[in-house]
Protein backbone atom coordinates (compact mmCIF):
# COMPACT_ATOMS: atom_id res chain seq x y z
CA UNK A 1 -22.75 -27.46 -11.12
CA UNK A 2 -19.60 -29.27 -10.01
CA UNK A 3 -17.06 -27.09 -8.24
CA UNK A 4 -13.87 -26.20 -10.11
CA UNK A 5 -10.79 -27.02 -8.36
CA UNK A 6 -7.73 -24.92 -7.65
CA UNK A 7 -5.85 -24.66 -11.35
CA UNK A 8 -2.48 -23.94 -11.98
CA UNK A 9 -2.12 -20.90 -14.78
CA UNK A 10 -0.21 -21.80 -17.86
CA UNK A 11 2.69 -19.16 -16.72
CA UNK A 12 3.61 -20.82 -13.27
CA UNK A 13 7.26 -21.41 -12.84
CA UNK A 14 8.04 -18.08 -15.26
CA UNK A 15 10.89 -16.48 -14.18
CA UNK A 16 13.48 -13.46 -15.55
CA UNK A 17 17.19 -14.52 -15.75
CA UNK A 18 17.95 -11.55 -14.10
CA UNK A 19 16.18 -8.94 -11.27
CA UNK A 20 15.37 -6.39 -14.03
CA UNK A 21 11.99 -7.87 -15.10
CA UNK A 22 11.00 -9.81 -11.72
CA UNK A 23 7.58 -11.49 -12.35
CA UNK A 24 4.81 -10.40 -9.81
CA UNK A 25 3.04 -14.10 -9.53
CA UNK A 26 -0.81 -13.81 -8.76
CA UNK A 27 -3.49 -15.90 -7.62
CA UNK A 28 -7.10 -15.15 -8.81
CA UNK A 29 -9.81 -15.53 -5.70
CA UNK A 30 -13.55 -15.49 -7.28
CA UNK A 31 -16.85 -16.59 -7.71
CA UNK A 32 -17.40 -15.56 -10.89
CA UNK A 33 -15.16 -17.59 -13.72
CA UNK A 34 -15.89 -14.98 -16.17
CA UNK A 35 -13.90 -12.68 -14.04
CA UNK A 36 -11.36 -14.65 -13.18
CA UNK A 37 -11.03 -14.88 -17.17
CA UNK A 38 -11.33 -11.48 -17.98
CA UNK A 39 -8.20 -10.89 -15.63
CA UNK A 40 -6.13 -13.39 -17.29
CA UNK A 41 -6.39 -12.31 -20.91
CA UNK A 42 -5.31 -8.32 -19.29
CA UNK A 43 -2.90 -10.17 -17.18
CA UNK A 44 -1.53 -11.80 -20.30
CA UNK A 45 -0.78 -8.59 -22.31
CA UNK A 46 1.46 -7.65 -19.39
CA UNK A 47 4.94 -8.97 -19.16
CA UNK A 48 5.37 -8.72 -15.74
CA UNK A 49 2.17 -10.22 -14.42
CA UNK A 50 1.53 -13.60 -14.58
CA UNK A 51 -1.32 -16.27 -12.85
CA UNK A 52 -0.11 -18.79 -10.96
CA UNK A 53 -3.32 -20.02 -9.40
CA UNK A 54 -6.88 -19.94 -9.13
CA UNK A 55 -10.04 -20.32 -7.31
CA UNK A 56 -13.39 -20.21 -6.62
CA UNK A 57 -14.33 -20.55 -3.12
CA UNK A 58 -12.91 -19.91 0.16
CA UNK A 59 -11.04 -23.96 0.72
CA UNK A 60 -9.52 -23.50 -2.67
CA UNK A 61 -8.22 -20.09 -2.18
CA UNK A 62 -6.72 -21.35 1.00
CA UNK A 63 -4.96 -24.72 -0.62
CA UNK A 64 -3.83 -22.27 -3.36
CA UNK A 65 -1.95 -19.96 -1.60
CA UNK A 66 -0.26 -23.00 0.41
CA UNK A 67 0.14 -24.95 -2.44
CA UNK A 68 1.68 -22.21 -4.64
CA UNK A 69 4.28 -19.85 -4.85
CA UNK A 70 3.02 -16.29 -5.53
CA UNK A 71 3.28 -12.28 -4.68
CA UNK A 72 -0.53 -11.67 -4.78
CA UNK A 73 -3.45 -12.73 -3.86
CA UNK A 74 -6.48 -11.17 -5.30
CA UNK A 75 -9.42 -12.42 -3.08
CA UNK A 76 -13.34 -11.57 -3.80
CA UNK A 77 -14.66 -10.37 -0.37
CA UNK A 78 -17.82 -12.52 -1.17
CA UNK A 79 -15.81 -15.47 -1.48
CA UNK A 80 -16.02 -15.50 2.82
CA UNK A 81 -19.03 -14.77 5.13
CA UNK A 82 -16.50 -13.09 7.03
CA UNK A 83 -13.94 -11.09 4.54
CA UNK A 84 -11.99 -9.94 7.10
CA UNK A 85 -11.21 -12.89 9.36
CA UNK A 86 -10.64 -14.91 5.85
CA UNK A 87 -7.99 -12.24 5.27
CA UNK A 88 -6.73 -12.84 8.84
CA UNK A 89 -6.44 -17.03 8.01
CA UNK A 90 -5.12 -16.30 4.60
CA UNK A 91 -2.27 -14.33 5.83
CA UNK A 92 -1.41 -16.99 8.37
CA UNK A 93 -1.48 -19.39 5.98
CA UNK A 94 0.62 -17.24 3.82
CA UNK A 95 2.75 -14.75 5.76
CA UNK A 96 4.82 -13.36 2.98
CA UNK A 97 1.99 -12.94 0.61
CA UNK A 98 0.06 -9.48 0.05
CA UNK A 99 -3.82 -9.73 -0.28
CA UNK A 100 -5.65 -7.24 -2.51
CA UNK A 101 -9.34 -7.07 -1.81
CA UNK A 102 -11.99 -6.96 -4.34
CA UNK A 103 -15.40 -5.87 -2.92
CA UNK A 104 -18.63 -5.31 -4.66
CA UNK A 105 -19.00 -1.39 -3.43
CA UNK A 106 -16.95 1.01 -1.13
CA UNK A 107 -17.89 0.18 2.42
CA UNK A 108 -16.36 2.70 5.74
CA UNK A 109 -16.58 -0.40 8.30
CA UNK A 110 -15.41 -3.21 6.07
CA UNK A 111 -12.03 -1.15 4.80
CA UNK A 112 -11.18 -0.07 8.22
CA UNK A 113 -11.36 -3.63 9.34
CA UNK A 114 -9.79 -5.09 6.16
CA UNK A 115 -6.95 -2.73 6.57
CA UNK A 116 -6.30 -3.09 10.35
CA UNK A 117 -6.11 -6.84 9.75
CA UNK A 118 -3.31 -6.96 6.91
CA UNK A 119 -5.22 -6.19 3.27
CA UNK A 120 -2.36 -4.60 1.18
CA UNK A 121 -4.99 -3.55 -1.05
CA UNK A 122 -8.75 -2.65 -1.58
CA UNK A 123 -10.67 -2.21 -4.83
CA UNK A 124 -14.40 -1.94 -5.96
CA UNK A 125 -15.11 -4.45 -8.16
CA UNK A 126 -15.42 -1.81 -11.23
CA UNK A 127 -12.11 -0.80 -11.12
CA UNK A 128 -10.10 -0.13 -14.83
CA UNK A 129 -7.98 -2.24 -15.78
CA UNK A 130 -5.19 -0.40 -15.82
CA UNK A 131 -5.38 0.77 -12.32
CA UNK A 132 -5.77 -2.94 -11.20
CA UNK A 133 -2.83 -3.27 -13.04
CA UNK A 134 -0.75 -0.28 -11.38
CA UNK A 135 -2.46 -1.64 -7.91
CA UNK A 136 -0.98 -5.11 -8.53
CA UNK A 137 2.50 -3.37 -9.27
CA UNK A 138 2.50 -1.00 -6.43
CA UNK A 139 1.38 -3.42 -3.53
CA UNK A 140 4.40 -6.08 -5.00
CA UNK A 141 6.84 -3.27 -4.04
CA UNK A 142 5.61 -2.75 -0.83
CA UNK A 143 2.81 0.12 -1.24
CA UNK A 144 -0.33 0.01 0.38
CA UNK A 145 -3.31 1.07 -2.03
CA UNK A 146 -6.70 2.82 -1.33
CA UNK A 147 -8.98 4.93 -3.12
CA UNK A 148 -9.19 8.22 -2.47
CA UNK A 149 -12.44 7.52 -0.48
CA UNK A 150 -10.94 4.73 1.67
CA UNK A 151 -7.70 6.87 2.12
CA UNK A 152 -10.05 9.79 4.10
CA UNK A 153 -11.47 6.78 6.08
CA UNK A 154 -8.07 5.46 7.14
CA UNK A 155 -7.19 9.01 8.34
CA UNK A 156 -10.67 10.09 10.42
CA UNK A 157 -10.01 6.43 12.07
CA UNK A 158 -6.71 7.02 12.86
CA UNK A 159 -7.46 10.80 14.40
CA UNK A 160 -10.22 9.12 16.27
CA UNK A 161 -8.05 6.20 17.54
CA UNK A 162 -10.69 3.81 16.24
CA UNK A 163 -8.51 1.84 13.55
CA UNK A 164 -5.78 0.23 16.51
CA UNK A 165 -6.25 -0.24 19.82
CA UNK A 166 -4.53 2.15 22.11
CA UNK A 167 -0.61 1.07 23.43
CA UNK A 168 -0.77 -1.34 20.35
CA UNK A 169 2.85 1.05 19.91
CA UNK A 170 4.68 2.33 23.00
CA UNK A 171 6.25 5.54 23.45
CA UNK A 172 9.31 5.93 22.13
CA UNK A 173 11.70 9.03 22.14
CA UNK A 174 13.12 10.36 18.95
CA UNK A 175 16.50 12.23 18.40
CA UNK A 176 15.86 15.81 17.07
CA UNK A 177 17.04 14.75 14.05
CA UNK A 178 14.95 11.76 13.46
CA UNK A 179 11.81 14.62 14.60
CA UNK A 180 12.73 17.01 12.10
CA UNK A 181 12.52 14.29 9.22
CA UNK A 182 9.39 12.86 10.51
CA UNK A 183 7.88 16.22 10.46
CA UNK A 184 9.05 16.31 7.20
CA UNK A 185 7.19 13.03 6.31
CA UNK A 186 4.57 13.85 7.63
CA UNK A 187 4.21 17.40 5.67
CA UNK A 188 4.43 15.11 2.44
CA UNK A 189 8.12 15.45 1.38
CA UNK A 190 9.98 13.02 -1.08
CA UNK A 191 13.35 12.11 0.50
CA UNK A 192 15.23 14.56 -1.56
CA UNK A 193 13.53 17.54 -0.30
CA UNK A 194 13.92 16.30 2.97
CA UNK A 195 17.92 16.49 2.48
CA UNK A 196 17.81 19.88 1.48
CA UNK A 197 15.69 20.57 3.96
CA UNK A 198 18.07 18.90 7.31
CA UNK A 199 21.78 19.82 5.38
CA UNK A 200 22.32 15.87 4.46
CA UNK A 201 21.71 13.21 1.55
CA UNK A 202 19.01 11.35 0.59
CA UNK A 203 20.63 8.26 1.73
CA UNK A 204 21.03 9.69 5.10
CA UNK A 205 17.21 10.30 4.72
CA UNK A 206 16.57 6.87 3.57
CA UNK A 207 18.68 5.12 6.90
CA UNK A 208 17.53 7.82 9.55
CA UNK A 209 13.95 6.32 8.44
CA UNK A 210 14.65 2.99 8.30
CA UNK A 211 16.06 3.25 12.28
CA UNK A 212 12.66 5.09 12.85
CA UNK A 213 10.65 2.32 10.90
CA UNK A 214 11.94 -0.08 13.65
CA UNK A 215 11.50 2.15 16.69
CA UNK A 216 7.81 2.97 15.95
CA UNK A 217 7.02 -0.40 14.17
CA UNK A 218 5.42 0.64 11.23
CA UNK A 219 6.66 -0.55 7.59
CA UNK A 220 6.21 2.30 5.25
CA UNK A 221 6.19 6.45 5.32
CA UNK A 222 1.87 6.04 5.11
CA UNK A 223 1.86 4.42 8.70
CA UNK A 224 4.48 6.47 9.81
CA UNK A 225 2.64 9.62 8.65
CA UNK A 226 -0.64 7.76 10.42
CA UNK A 227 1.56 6.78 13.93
CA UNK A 228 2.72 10.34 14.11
CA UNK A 229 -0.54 11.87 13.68
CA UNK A 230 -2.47 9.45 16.27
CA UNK A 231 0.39 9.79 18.99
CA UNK A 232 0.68 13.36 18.42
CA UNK A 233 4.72 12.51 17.84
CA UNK A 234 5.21 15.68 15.92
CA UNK A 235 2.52 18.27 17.41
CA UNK A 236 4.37 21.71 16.95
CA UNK A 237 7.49 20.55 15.26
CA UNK A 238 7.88 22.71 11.87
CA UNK A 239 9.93 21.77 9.67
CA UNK A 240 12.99 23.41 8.73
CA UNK A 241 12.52 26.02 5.96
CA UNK A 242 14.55 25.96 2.97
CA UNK A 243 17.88 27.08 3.36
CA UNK A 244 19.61 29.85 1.28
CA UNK A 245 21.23 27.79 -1.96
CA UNK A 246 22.54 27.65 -4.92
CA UNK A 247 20.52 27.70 -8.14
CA UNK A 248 21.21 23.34 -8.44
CA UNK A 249 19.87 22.79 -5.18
CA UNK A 250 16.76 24.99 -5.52
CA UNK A 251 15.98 23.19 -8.90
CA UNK A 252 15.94 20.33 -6.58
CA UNK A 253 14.39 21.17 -3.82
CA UNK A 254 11.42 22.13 -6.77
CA UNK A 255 11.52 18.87 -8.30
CA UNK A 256 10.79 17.03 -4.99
CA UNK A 257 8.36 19.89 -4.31
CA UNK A 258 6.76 18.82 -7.48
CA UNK A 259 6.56 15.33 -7.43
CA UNK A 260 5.23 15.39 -3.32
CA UNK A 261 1.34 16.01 -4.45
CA UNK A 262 -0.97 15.30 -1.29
CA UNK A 263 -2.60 12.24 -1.09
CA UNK A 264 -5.73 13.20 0.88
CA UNK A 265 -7.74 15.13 -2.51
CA UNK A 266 -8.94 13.37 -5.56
CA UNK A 267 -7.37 16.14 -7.85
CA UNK A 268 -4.27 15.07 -6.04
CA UNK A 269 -4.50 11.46 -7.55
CA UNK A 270 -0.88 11.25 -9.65
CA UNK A 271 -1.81 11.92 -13.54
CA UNK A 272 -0.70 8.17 -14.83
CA UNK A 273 -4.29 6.61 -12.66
CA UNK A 274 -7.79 7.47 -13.00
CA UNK A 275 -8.46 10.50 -9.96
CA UNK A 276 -11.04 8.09 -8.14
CA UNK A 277 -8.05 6.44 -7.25
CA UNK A 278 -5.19 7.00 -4.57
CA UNK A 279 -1.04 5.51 -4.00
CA UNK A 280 0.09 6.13 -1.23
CA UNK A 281 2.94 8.71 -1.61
CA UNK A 282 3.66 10.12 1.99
CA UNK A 283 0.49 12.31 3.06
CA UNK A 284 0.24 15.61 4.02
CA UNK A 285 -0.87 15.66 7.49
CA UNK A 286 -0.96 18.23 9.95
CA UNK A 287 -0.87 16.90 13.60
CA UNK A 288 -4.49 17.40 15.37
């Protein structure tokens, strides 16, 4: 049967007016038209998801994601003999754009190497819809996504300094007050518990971890959370306890309480996606 060649989807070139409804643009990677198919009729119902490209082997997928413009890539491990050093290529090719990885069943060696390497995302091929859907939304703002299985991977990697090679970060010395947030992070608090927590605002929060970002060199509070606990950064550093307040900043400090669940137990999984599967709020981690 004759190869089909890379396709342009009837939505490429959509754009919002304004930055309220930005469009996440996606390029379908897989064998299997019927697939690819399925995706683009739930794709369609969404307004913020559209399908820029597609293809169905490894050459096209790499034309496509030169030849157009999109957010996403969603790439069928089986499309490659070697998944991960596709994803590797790809992402040269492509460095702006975030790969999610489809693979036929949840494998230890294959995430850990998927993830080291760049993937923004991994999914079993029998994932719902809708989580594809919230996947597809998280990773375009930035969010790495795992299940709840590949999340415990990630983390017995990381204690075992098997995911990155040691001195891939150096040492670097943080203020007390960048310490005492970190610890915070790490203990799985939202930003505005954190303020409570250190006598400041959340924006405060938000630039002290932004300067740390940049001295460690990691991008988001997961790798942070995963740096700390592999370089033993915050080993017996508690953090502060809650000060004495006012009623309004209790009801706060509950609120962010409430909305930090861990990230390392299914029953944890946030009540909007199916509990086999995991976003990354911060994790709690305690320091081995």
């Amino acid at each position: 049967m004759a190869s089909t060649s890379v396709s342009v989807g009837e939505n490429h070139g959509v754009h919002g007016d304004d930055g309220a409804s930005q469009l996440i643009r996606v390029i379908l990677a897989d064998t299997q038209a019927i697939f690819r198919a399925g995706l683009r009729k739930i794709f369609a119902l969404e307004d913020d998801i559209r399908v820029v490209g597609q293809a169905e082997t490894l050459l096209q997928t790499q034309s496509a994601v030169t030849k157009f413009s999109a957010d996403i890539l969603i790439f069928e491990s089986a499309l490659a003999p070697n998944p991960v050093e596709a994803v590797t290529e790809l992402l040269r090719q492509a460095p702006q754009l975030k790969i999610v990885v489809v693979t036929p069943t949840s494998d230890e060696q294959l995430t850990l190497d998927l993830f080291r390497r760049g993937a923004h995302g991994i999914l079993s091929r029998e994932v719902e819809p809708e989580i594809l859907i919230d996947c597809l939304r998280k990773v375009a703002a930035g969010e790495p996504w795992l299940e709840n299985q590949a999340v415990h991977w990630v983390m017995e990697a990381f204690r075992g300094h098997n995911l990155r090679p040691s001195g891939a970060h150096p040492k670097v010395q943080l203020t007390p007050k960048e310490t005492l947030i970190v610890s915070c992070v790490t203990q799985g608090m939202k930003n505005k518990e954190i303020a409570v927590r250190v006598g400041t605002t959340e924006q405060v929060v938000k630039n002290y971890l932004r300067k740390v970002y940049d001295k460690l060199g990691v991008a988001d509070r997961l790798e942070l959370a995963l740096y700390c606990l592999s370089h033993h950064v915050v080993d017996g550093v508690k953090p502060p306890p809650v000060p004495a307040a006012s009623p309004e900043m209790d009801s706060a400090v509950g609120a962010a309480a409430a909305s930090g669940a861990a990230v390392t137990a299914p029953q944890s999984a946030p009540s909007s996606v199916s509990s086999s599967v995991l976003t990354f709020s911060p994790p709690t981690v305690k320091p081995s």
